[in-house]
PDB file of N, CA and C in Angstrom:
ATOM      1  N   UNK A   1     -17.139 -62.878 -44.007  1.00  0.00           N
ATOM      2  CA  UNK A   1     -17.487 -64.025 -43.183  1.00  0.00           C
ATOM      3  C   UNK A   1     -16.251 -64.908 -42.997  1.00  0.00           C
ATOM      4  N   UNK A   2     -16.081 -65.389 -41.963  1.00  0.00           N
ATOM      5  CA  UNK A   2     -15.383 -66.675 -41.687  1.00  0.00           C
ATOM      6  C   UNK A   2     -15.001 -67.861 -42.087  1.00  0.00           C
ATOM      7  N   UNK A   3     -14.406 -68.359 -42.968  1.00  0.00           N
ATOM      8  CA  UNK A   3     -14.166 -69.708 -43.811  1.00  0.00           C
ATOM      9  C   UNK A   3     -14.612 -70.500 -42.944  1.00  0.00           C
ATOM     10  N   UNK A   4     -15.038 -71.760 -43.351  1.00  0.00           N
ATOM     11  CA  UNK A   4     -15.154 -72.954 -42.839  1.00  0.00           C
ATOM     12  C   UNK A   4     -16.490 -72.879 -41.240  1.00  0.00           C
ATOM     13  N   UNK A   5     -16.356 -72.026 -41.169  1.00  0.00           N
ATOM     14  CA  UNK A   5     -17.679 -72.629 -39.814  1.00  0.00           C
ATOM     15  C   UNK A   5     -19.137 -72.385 -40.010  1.00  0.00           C
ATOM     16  N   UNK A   6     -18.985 -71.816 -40.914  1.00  0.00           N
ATOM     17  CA  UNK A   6     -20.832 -71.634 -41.942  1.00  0.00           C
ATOM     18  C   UNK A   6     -21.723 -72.872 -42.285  1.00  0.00           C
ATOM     19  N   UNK A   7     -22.625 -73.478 -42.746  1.00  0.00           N
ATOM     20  CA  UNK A   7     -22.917 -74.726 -42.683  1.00  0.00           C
ATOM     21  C   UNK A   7     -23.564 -73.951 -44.343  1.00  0.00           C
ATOM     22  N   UNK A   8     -23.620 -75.303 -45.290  1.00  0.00           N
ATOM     23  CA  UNK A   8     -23.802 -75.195 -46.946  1.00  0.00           C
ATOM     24  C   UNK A   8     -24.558 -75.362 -47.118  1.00  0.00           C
ATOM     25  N   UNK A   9     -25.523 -73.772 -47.721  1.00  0.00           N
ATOM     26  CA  UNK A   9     -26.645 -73.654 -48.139  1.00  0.00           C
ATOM     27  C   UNK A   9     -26.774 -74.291 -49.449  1.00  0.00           C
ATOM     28  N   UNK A  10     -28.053 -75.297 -49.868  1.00  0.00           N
ATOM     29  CA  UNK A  10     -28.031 -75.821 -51.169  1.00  0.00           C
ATOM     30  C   UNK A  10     -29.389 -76.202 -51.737  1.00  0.00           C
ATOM     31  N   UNK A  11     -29.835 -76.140 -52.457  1.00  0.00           N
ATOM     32  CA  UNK A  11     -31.518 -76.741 -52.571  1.00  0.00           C
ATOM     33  C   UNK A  11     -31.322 -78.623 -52.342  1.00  0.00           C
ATOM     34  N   UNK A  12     -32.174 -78.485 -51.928  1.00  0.00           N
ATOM     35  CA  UNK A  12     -32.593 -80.207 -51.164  1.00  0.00           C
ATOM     36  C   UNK A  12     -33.951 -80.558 -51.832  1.00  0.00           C
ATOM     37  N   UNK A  13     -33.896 -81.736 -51.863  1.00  0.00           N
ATOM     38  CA  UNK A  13     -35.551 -82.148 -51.700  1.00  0.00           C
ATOM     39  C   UNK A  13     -35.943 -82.976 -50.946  1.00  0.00           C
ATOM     40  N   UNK A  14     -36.969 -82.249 -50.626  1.00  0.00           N
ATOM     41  CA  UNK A  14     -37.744 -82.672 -49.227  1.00  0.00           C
ATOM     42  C   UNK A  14     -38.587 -84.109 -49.883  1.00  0.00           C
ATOM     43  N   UNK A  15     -39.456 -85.009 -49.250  1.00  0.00           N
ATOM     44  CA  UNK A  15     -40.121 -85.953 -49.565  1.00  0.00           C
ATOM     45  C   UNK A  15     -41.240 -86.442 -48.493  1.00  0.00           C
ATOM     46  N   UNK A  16     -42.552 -86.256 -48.388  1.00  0.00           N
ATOM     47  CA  UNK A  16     -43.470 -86.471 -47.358  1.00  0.00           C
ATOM     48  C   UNK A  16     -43.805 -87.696 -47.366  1.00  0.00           C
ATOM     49  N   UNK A  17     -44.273 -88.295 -46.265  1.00  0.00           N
ATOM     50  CA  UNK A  17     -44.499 -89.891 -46.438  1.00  0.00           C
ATOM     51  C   UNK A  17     -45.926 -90.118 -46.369  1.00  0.00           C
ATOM     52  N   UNK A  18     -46.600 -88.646 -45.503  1.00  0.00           N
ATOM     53  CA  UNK A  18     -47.851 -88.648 -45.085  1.00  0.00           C
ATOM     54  C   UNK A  18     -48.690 -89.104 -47.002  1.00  0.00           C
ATOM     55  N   UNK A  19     -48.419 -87.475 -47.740  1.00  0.00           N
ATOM     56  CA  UNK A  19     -49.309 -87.540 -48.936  1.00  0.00           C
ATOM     57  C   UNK A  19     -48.124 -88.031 -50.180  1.00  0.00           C
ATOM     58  N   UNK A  20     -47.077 -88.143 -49.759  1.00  0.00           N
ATOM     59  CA  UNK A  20     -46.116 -88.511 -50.810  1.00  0.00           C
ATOM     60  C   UNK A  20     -45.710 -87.187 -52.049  1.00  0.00           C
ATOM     61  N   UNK A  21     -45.705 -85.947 -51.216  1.00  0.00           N
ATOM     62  CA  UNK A  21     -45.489 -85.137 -52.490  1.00  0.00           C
ATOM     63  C   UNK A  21     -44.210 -84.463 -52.275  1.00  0.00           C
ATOM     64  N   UNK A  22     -43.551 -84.085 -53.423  1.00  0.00           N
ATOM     65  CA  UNK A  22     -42.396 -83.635 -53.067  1.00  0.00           C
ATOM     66  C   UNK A  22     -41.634 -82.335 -53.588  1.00  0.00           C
ATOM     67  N   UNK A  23     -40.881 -81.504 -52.455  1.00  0.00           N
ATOM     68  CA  UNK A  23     -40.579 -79.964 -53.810  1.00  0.00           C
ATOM     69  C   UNK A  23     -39.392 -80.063 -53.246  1.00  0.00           C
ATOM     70  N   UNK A  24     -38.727 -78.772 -53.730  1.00  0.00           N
ATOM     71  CA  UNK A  24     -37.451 -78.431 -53.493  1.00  0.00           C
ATOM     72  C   UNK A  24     -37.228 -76.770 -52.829  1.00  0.00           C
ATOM     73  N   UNK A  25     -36.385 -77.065 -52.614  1.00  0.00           N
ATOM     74  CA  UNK A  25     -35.938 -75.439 -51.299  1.00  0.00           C
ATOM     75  C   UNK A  25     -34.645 -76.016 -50.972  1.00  0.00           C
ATOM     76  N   UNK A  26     -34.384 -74.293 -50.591  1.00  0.00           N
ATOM     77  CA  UNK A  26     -32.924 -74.394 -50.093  1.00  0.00           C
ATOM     78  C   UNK A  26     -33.160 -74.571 -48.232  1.00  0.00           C
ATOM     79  N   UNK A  27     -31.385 -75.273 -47.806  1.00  0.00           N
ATOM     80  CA  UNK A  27     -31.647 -75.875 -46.700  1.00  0.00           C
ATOM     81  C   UNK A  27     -30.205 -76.173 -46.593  1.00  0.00           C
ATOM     82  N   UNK A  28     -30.248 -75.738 -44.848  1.00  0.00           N
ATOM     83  CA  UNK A  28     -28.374 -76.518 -44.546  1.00  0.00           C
ATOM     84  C   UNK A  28     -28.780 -77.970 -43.911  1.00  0.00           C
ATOM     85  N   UNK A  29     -29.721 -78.294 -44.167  1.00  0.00           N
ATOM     86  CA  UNK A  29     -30.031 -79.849 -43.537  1.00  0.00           C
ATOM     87  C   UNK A  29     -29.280 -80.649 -44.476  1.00  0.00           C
ATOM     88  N   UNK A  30     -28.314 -81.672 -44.196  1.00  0.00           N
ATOM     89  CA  UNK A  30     -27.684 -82.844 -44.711  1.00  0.00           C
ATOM     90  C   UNK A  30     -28.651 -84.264 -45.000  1.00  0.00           C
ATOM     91  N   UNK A  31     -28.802 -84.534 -46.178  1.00  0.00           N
ATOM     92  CA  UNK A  31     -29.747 -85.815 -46.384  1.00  0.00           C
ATOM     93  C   UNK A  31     -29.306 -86.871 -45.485  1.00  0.00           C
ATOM     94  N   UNK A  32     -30.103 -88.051 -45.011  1.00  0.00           N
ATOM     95  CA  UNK A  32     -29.283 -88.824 -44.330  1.00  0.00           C
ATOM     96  C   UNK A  32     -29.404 -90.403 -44.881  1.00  0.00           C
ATOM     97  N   UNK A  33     -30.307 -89.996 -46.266  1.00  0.00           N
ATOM     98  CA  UNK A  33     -30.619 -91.537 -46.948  1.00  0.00           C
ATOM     99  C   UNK A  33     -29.972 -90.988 -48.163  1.00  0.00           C
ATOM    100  N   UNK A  34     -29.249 -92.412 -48.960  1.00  0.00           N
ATOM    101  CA  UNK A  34     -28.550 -92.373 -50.381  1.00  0.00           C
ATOM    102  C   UNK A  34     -29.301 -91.592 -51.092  1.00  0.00           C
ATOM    103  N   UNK A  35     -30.413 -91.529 -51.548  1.00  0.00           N
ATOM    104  CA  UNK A  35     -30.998 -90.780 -52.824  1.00  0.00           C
ATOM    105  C   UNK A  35     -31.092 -89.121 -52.831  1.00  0.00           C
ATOM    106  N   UNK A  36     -30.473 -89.000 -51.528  1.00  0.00           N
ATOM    107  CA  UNK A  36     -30.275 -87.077 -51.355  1.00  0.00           C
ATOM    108  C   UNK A  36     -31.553 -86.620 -50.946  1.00  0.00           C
ATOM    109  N   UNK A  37     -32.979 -87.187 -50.792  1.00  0.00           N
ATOM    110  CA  UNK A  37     -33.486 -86.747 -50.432  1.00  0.00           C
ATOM    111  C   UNK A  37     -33.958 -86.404 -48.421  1.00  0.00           C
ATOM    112  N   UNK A  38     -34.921 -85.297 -48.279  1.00  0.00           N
ATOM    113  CA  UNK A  38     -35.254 -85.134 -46.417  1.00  0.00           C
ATOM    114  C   UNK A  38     -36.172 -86.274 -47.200  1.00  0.00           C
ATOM    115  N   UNK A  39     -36.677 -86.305 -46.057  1.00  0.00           N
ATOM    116  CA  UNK A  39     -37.646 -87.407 -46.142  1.00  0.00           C
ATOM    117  C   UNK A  39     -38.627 -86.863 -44.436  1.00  0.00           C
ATOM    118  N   UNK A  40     -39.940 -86.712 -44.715  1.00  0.00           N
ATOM    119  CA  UNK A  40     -40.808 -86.165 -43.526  1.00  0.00           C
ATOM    120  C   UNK A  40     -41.759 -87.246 -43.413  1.00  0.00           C
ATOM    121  N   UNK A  41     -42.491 -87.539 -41.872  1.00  0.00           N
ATOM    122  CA  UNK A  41     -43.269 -88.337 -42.059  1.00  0.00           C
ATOM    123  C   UNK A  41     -44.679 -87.283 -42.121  1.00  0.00           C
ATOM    124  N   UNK A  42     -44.895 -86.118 -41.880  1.00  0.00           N
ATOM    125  CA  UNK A  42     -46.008 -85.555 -42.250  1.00  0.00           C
ATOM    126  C   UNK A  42     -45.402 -83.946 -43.071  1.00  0.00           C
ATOM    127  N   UNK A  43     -46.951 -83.330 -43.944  1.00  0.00           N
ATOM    128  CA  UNK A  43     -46.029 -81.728 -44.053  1.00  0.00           C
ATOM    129  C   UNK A  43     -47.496 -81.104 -43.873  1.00  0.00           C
ATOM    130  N   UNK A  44     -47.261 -79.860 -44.238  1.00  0.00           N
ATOM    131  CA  UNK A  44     -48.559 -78.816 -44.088  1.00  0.00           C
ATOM    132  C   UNK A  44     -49.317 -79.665 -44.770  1.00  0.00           C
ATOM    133  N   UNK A  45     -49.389 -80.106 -46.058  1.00  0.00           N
ATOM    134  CA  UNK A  45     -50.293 -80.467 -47.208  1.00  0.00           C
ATOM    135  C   UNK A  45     -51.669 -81.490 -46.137  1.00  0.00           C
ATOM    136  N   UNK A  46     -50.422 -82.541 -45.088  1.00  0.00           N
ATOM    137  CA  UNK A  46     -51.385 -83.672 -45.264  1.00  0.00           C
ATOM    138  C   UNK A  46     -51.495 -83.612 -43.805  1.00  0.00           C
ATOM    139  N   UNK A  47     -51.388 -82.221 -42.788  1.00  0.00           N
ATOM    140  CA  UNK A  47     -51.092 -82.270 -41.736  1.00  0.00           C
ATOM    141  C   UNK A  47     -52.694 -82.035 -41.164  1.00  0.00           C
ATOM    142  N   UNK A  48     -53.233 -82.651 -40.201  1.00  0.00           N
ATOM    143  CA  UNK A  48     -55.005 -82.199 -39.719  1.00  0.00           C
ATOM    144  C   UNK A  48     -55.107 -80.495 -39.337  1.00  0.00           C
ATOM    145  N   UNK A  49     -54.029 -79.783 -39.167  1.00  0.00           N
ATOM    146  CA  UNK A  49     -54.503 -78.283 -38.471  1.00  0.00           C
ATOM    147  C   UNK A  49     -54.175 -77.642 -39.545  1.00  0.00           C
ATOM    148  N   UNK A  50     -53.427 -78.121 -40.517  1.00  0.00           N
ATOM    149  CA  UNK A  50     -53.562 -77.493 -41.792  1.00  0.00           C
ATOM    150  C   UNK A  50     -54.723 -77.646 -43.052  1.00  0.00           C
ATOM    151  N   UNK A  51     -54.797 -78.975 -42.880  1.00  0.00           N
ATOM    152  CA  UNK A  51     -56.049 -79.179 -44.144  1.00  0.00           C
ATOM    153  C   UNK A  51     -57.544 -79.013 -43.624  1.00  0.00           C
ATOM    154  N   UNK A  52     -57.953 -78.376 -42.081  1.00  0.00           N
ATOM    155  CA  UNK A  52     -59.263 -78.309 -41.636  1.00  0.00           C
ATOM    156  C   UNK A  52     -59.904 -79.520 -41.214  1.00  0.00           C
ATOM    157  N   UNK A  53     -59.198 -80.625 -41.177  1.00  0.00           N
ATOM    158  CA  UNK A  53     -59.778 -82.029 -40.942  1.00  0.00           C
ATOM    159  C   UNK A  53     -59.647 -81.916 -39.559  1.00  0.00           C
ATOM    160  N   UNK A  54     -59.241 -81.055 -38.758  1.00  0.00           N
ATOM    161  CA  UNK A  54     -59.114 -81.253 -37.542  1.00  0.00           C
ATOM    162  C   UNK A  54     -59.871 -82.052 -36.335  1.00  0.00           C
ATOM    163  N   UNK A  55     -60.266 -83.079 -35.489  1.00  0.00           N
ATOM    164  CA  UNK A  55     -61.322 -83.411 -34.953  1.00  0.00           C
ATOM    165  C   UNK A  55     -61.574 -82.238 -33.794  1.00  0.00           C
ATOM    166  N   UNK A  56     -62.584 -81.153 -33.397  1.00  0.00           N
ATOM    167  CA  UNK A  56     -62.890 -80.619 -32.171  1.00  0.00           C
ATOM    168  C   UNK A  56     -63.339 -80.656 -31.168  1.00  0.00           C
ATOM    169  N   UNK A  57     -62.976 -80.790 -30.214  1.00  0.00           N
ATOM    170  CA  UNK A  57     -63.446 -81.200 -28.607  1.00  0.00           C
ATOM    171  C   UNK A  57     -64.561 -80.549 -28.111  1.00  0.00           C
ATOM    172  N   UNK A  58     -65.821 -80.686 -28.034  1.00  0.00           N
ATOM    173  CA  UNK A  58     -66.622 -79.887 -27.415  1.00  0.00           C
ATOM    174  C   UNK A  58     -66.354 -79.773 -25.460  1.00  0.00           C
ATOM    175  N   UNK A  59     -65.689 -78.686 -25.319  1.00  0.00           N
ATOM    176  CA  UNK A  59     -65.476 -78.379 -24.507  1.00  0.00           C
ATOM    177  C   UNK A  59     -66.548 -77.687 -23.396  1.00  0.00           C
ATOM    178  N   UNK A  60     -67.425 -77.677 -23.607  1.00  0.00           N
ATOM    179  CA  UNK A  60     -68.597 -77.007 -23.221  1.00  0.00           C
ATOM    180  C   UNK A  60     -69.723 -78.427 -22.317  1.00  0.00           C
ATOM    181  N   UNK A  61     -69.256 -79.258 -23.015  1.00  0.00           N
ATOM    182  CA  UNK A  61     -69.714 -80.890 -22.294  1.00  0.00           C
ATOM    183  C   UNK A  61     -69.271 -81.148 -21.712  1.00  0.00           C
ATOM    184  N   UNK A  62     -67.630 -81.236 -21.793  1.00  0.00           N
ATOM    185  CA  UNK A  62     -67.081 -81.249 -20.561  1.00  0.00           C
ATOM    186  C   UNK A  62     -66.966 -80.657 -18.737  1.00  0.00           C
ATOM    187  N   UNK A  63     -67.692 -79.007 -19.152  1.00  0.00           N
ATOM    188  CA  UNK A  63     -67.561 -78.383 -18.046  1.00  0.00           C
ATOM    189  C   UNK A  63     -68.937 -78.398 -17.371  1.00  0.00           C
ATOM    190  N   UNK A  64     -70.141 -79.111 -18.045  1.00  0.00           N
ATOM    191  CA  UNK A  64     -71.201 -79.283 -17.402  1.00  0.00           C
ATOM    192  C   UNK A  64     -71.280 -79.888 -16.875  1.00  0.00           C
ATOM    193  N   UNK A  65     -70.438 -81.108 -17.738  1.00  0.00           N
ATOM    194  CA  UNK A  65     -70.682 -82.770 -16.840  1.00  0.00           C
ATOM    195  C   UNK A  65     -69.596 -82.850 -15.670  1.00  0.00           C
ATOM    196  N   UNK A  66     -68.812 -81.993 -15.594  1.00  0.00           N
ATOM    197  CA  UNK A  66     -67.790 -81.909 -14.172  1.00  0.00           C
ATOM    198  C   UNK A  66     -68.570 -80.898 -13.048  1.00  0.00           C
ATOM    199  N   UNK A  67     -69.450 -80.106 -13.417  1.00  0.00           N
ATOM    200  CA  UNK A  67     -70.199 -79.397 -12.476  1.00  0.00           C
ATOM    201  C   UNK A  67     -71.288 -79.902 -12.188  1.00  0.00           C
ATOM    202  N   UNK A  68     -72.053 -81.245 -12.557  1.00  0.00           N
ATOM    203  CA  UNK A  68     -72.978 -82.235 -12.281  1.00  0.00           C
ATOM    204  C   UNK A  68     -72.255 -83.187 -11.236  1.00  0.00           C
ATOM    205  N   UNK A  69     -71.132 -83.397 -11.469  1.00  0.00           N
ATOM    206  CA  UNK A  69     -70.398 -84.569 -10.996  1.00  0.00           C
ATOM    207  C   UNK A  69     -69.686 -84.135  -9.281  1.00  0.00           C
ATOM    208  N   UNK A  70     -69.597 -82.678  -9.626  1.00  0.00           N
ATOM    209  CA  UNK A  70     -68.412 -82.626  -8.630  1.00  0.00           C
ATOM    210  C   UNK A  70     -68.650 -81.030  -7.734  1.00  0.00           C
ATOM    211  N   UNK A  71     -69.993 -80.650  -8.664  1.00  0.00           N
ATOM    212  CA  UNK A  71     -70.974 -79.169  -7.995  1.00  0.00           C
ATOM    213  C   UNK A  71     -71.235 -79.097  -6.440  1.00  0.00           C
ATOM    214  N   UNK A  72     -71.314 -77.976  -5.505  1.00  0.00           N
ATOM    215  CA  UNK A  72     -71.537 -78.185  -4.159  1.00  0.00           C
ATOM    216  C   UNK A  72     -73.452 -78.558  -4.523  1.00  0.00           C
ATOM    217  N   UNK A  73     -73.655 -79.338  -3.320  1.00  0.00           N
ATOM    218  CA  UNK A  73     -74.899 -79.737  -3.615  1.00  0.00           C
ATOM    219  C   UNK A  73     -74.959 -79.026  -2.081  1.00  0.00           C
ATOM    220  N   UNK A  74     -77.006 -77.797  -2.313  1.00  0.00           N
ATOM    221  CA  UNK A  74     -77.426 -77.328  -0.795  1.00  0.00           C
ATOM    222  C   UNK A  74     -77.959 -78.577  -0.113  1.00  0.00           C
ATOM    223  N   UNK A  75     -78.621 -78.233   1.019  1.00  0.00           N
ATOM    224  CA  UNK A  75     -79.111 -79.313   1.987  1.00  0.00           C
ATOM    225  C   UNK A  75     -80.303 -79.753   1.601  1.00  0.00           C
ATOM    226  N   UNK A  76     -81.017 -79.235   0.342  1.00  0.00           N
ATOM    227  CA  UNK A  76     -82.269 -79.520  -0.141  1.00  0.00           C
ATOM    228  C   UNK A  76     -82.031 -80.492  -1.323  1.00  0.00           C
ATOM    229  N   UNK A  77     -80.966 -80.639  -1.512  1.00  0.00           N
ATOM    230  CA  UNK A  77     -80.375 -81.722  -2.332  1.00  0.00           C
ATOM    231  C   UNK A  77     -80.383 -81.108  -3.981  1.00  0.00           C
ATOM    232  N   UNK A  78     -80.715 -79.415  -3.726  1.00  0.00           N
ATOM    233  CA  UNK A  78     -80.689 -78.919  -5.367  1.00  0.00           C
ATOM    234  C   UNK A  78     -79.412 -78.468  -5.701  1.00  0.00           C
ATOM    235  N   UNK A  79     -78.574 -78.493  -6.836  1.00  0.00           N
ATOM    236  CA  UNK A  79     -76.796 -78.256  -6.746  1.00  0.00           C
ATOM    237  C   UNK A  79     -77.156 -76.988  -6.796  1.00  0.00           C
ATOM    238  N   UNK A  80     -76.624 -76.159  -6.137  1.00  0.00           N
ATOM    239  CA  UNK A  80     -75.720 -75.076  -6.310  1.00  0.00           C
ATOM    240  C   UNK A  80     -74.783 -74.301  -7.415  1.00  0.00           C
ATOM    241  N   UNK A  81     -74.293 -74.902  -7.926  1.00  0.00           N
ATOM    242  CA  UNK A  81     -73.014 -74.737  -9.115  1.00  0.00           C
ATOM    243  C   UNK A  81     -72.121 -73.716  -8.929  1.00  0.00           C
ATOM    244  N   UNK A  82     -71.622 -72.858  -9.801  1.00  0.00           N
ATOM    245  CA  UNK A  82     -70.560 -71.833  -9.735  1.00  0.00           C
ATOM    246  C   UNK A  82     -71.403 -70.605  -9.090  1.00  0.00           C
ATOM    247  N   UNK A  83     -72.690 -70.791  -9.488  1.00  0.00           N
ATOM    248  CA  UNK A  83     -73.715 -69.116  -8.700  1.00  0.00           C
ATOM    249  C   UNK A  83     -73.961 -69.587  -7.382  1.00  0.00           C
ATOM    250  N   UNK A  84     -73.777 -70.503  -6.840  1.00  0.00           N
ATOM    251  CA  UNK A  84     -74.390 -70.882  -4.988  1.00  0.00           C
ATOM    252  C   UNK A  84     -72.817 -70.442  -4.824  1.00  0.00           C
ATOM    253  N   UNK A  85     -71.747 -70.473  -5.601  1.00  0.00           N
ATOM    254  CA  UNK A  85     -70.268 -70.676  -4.845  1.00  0.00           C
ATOM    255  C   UNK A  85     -70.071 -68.979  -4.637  1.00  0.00           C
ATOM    256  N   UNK A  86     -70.221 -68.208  -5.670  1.00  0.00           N
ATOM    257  CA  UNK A  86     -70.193 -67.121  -5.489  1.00  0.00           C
ATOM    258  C   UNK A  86     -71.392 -66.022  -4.446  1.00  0.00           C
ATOM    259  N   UNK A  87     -72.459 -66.542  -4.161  1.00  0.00           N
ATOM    260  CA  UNK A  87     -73.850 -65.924  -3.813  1.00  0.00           C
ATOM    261  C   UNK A  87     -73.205 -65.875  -2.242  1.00  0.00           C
ATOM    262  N   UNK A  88     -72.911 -66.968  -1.974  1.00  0.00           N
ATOM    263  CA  UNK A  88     -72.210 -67.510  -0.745  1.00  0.00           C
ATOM    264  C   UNK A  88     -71.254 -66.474  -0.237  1.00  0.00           C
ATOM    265  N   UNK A  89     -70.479 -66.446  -1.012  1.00  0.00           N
ATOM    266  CA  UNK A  89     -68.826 -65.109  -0.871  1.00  0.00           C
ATOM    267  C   UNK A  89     -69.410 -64.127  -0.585  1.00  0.00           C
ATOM    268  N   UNK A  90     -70.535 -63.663  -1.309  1.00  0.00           N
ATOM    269  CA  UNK A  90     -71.130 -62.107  -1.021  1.00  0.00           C
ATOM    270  C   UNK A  90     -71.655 -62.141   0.327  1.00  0.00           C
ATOM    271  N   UNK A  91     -72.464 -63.174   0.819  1.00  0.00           N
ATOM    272  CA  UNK A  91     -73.468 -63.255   2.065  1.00  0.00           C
ATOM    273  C   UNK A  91     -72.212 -63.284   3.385  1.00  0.00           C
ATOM    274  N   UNK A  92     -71.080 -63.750   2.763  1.00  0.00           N
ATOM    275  CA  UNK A  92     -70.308 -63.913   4.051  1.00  0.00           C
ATOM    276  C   UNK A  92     -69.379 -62.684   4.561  1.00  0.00           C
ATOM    277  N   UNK A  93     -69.169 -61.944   2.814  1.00  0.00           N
ATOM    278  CA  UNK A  93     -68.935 -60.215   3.169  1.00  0.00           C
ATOM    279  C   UNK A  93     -69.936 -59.779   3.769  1.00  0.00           C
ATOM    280  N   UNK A  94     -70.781 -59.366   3.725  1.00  0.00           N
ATOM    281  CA  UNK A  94     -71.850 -59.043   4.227  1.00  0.00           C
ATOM    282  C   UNK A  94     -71.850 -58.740   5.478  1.00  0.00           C
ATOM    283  N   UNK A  95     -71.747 -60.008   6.292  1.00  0.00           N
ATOM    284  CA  UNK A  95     -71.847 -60.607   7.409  1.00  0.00           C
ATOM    285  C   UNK A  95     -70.695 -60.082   8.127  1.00  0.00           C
ATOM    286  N   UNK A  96     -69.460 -59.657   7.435  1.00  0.00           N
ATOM    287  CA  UNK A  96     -68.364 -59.540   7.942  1.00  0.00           C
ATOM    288  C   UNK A  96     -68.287 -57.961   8.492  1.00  0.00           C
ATOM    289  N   UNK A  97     -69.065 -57.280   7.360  1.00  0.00           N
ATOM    290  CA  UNK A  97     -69.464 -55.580   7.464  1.00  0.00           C
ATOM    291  C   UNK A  97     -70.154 -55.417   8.335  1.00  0.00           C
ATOM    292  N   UNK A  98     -71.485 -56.218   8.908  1.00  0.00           N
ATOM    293  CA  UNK A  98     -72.134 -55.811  10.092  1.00  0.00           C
ATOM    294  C   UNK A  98     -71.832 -56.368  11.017  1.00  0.00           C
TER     295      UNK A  98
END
């Protein structure tokens, strides 16, 4: 290898701010506070997609209440939804064949 353009592998310690816990590993990261330590404001430990605390979006509410809101409505004033949009496409092939 090349003198001098390598960057210095060394054990560090890391420090989380989220749960406050702290280990050690090697790392070419340079501390940038006096006490030598990284310092993180979150890590896996205390992170939501790691510990299962995650909050989940019901996404399924969302796509009803936008097809209530914004659905073709027929002339009988009953909506239609995604099956009038498609029923439609077929009737107009149809039409196109004869």
């Amino acid at each position: 290898m090349k003198a001098g353009i390598h960057p210095v592998y060394e054990v560090r310690t890391f420090h989380c701010y989220g749960c406050n816990s702290e280990w050690e590993t090697r790392t070419t990261l340079v501390p940038t506070t006096s006490d030598g330590k990284i310092h993180l404001d979150i890590c896996s430990n205390c992170h939501p997609f790691f510990t299962g605390k995650q909050k989940l979006v019901d996404k399924a509410g969302r796509v009803e209440r936008f097809r209530r809101k914004y659905g073709k409505k027929s002339p009988d004033g009953a909506e239609a939804g995604a099956g009038g949009a498609e029923a439609g496409a077929t009737e107009t092939a149809d039409t196109k064949n004869s």
